[in-house]
N, C-alpha and C. Protein backbone atom coordinates (compact mmCIF):
# COMPACT_ATOMS: atom_id res chain seq x y z
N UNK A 1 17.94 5.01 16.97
CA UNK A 1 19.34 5.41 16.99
C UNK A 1 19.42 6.93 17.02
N UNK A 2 20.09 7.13 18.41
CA UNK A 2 20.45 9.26 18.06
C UNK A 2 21.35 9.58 17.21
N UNK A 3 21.56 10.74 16.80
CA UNK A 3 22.33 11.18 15.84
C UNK A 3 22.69 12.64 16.92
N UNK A 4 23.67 13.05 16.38
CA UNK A 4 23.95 14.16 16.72
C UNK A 4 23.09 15.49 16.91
N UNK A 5 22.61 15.18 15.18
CA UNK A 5 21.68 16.57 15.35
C UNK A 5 20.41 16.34 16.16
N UNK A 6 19.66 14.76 16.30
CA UNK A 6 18.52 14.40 16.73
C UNK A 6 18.95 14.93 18.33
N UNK A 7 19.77 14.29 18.81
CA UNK A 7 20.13 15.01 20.42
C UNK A 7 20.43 16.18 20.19
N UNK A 8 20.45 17.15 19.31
CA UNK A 8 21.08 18.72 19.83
C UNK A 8 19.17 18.81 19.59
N UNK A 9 18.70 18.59 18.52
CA UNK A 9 16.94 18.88 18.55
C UNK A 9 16.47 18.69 20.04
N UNK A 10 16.72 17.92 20.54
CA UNK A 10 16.15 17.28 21.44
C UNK A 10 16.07 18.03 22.60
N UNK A 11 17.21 18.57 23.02
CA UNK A 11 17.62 19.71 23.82
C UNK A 11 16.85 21.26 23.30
N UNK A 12 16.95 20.91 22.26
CA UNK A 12 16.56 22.48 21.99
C UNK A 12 14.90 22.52 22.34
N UNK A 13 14.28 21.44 21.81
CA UNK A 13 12.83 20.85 22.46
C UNK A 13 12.37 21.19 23.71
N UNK A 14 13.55 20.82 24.49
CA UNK A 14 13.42 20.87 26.27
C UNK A 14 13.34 22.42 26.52
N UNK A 15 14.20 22.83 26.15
CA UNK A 15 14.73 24.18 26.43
C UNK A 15 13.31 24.95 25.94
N UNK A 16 12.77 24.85 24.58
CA UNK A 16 11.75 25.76 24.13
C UNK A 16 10.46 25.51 25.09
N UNK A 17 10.46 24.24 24.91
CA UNK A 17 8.95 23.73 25.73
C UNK A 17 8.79 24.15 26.83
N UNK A 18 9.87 24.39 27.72
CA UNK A 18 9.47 24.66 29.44
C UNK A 18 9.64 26.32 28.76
N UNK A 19 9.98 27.16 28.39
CA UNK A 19 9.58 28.28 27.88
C UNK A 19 8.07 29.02 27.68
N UNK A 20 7.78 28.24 26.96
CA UNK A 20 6.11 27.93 26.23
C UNK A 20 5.05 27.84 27.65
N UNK A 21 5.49 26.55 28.64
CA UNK A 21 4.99 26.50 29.55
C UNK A 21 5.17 27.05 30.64
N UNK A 22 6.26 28.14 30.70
CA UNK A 22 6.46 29.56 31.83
C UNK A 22 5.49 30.33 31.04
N UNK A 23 5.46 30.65 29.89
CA UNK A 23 5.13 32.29 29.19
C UNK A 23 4.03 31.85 28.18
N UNK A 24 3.55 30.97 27.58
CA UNK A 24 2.96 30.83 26.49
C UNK A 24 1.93 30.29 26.60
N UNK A 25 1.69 28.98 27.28
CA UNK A 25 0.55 28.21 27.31
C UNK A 25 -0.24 28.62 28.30
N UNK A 26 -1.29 29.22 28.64
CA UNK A 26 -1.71 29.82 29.45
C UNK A 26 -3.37 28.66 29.47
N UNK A 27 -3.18 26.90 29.93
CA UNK A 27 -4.26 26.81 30.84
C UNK A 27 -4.14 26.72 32.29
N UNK A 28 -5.26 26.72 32.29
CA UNK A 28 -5.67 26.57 33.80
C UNK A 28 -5.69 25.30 34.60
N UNK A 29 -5.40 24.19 33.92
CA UNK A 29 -5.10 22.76 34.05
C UNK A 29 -4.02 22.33 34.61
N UNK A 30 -3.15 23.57 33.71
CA UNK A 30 -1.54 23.27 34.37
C UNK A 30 -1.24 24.22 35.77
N UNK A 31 -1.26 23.20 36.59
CA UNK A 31 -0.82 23.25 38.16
C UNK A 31 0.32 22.67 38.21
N UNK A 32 0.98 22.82 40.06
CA UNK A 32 1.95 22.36 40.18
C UNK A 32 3.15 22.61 39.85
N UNK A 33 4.73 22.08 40.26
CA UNK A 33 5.72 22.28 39.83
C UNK A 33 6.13 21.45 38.65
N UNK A 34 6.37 22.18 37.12
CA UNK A 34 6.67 20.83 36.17
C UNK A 34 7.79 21.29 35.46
N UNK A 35 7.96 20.02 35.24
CA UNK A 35 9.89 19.85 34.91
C UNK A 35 9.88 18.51 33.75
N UNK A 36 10.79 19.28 32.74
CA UNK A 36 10.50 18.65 31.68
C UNK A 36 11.42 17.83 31.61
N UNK A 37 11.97 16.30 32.09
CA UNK A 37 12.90 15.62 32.48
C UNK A 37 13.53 15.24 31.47
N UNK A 38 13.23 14.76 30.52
CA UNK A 38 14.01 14.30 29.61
C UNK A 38 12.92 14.29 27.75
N UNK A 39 13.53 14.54 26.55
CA UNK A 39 13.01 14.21 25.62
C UNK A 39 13.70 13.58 24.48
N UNK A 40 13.28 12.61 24.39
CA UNK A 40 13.92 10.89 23.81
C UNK A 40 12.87 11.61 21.93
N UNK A 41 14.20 11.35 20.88
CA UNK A 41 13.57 12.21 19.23
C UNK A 41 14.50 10.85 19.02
N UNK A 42 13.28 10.30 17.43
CA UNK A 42 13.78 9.66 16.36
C UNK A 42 15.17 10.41 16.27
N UNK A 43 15.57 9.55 15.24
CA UNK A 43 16.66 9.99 14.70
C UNK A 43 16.74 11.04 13.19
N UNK A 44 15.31 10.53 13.09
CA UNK A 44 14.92 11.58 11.83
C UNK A 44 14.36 12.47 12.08
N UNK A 45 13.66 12.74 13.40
CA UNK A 45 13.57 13.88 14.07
C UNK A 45 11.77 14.03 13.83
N UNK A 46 11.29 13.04 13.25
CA UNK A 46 9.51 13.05 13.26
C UNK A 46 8.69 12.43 14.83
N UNK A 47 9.24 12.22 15.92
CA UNK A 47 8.68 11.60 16.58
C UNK A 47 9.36 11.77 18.02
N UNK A 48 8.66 12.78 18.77
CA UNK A 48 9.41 12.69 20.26
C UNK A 48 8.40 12.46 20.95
N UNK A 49 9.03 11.49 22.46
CA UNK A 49 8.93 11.43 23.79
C UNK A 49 8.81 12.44 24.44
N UNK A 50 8.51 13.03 25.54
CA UNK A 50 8.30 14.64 25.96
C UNK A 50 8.41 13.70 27.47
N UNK A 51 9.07 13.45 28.31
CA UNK A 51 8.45 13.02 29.61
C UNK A 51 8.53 14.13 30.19
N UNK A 52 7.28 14.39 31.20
CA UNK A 52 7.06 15.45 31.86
C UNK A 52 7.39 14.91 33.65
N UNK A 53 7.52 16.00 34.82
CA UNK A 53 7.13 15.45 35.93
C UNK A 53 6.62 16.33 36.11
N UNK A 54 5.33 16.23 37.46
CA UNK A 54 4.54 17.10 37.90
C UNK A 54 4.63 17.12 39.29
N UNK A 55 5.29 18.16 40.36
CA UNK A 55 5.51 17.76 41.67
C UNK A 55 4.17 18.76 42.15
N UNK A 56 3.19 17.48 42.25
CA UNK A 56 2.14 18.08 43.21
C UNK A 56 1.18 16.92 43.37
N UNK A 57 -0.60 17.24 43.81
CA UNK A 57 -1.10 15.70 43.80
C UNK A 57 -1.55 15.25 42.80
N UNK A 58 -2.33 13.89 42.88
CA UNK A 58 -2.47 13.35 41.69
C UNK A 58 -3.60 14.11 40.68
N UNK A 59 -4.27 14.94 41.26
CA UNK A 59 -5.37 15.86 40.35
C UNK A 59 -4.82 16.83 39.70
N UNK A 60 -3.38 17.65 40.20
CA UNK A 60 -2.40 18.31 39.55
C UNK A 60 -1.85 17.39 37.99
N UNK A 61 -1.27 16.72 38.52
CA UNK A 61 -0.61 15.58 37.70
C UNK A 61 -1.83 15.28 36.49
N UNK A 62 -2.88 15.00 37.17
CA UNK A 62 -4.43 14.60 35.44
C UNK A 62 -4.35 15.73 35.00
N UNK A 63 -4.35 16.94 35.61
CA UNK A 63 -4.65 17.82 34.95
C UNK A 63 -3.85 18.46 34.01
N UNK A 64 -2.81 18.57 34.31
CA UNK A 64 -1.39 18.88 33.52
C UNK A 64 -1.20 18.12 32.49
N UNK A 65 -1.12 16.72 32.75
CA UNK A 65 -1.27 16.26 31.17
C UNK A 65 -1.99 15.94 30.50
N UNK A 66 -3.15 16.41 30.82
CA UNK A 66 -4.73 16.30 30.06
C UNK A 66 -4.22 17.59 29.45
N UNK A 67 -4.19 18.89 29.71
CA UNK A 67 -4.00 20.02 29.08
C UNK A 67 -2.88 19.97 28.25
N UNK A 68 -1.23 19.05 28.34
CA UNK A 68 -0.36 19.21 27.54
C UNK A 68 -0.86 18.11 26.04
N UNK A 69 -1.77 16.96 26.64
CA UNK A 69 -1.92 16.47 25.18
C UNK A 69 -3.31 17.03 24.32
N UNK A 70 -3.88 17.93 24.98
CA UNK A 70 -5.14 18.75 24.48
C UNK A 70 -4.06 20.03 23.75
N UNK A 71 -3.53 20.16 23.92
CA UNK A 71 -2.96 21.62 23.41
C UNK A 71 -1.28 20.64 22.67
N UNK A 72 -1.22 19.78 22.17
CA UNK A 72 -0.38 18.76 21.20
C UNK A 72 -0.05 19.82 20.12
N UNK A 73 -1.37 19.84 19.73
CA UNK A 73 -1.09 20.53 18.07
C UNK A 73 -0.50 22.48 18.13
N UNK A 74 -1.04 22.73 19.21
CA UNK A 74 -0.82 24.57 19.47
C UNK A 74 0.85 23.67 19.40
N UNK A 75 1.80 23.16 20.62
CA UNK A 75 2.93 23.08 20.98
C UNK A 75 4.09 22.43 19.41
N UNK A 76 3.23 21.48 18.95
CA UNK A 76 3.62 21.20 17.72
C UNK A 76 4.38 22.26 16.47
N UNK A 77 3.33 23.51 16.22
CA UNK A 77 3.20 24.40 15.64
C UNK A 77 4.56 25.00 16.10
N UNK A 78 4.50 25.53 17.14
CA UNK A 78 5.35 26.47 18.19
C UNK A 78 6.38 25.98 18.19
N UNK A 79 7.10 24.28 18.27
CA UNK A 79 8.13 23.78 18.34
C UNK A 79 8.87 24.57 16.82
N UNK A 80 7.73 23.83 15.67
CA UNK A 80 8.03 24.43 14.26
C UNK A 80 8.93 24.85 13.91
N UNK A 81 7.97 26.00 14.78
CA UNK A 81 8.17 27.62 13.84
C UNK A 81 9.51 28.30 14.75
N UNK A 82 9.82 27.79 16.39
CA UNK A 82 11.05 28.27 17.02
C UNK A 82 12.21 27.68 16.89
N UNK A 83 11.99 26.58 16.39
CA UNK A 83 13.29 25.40 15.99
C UNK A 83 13.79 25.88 14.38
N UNK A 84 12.79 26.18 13.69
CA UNK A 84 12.77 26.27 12.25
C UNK A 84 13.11 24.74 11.76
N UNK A 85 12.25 24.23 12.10
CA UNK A 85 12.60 22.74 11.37
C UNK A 85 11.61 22.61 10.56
N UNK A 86 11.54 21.89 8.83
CA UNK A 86 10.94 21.97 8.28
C UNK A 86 9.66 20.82 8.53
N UNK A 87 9.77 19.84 9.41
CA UNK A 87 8.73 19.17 9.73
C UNK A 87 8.53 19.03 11.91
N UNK A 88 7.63 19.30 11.53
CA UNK A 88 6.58 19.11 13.24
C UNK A 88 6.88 17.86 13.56
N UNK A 89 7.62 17.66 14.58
CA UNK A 89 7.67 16.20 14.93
C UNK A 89 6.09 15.81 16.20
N UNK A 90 6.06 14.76 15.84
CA UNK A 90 4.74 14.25 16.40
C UNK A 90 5.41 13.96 18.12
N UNK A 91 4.69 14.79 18.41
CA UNK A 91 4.86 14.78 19.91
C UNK A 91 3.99 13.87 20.85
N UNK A 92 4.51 13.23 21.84
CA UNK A 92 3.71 12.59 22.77
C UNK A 92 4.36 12.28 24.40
N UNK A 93 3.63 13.32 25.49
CA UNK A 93 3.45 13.24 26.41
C UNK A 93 3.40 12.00 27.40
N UNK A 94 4.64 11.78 28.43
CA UNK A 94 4.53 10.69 29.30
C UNK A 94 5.24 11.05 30.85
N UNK A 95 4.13 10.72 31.81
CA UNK A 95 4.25 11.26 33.30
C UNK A 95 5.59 10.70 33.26
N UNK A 96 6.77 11.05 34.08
CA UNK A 96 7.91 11.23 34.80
C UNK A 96 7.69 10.84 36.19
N UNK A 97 8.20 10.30 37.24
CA UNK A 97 7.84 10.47 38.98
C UNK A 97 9.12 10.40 39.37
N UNK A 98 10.26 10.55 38.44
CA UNK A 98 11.56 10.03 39.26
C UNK A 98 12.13 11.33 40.18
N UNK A 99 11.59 12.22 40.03
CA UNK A 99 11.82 13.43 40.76
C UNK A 99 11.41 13.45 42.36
N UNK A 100 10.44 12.70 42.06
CA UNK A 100 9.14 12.61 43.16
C UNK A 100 9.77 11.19 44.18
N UNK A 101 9.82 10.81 42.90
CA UNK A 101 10.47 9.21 44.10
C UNK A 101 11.97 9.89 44.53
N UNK A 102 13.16 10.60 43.86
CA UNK A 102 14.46 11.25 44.50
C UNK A 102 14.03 11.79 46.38
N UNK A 103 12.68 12.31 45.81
CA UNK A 103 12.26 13.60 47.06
C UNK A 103 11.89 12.52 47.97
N UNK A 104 11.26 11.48 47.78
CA UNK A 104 10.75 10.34 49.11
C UNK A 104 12.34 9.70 49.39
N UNK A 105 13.05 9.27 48.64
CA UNK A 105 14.41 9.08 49.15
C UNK A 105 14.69 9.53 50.41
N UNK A 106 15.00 10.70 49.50
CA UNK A 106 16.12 11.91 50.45
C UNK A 106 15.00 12.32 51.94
N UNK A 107 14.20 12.17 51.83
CA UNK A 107 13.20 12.18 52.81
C UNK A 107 13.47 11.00 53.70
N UNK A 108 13.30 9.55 53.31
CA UNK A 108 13.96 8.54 54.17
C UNK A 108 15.13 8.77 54.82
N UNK A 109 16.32 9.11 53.86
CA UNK A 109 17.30 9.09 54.05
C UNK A 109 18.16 10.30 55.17
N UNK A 110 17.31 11.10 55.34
CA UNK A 110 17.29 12.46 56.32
C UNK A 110 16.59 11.69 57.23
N UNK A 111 15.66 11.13 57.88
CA UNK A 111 14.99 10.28 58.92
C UNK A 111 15.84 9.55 59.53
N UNK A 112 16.44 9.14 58.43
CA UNK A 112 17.88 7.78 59.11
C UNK A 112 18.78 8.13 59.52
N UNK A 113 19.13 9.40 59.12
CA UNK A 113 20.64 9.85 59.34
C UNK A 113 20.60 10.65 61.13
N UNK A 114 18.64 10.79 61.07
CA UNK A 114 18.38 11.90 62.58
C UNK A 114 17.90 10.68 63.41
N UNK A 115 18.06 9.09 63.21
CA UNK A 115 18.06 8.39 63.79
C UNK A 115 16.15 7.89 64.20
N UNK A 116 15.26 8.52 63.12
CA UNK A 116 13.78 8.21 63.32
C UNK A 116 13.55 6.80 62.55
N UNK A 117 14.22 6.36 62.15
CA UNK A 117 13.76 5.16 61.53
C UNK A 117 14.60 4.17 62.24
């Protein structure tokens, strides 16, 4: 069940994390274009969803979230200490493709409209 404050956390999550991962997290794993689609928090605020998407190939994609759940505990910390929340919610990483499947759409759907399909 969300709560108010669990969805304003939640946002604030999104917002910090793709931050971290412009300026902060500096591996070499993370390739590609990534976009932090959505993040689903308890209501008590110990336990988020993080779905990520990765627009590139599938060795981009292993690699990116091999490095975001190897570096769990650095991002954990960092959520912390920028949220000021008195407990680290346990974070866990899950691929996204709905970005990817929008882009094969609109890709069909531009084919059809120029009469190739």
């Amino acid at each position: 069940m969300s709560t108010p404050r669990s969805l304003r956390v939640a946002q604030q999550i999104k917002r910090e994390l793709a931050e971290m991962l412009r300026r902060d997290l500096k591996d070499e794993r993370i390739s590609g274009i990534i976009s932090i689609t959505e993040v689903e928090l308890t209501g008590d605020c110990r336990y988020a969803r993080i779905f990520v998407s990765v627009y590139g190939d599938d060795a981009d994609k292993q690699g990116t979230m091999n490095a975001l759940t190897d570096n769990t505990s650095y991002i954990r910390g960092e959520l912390c200490r920028r949220l000021k929340l008195r407990f680290a919610p346990e974070v866990s990483f899950r691929p996204d493709d709905s970005l990817e499947r929008g882009a094969k759409v609109s890709q069909i759907l531009a084919k059809i409209s120029r009469g190739e399909i």
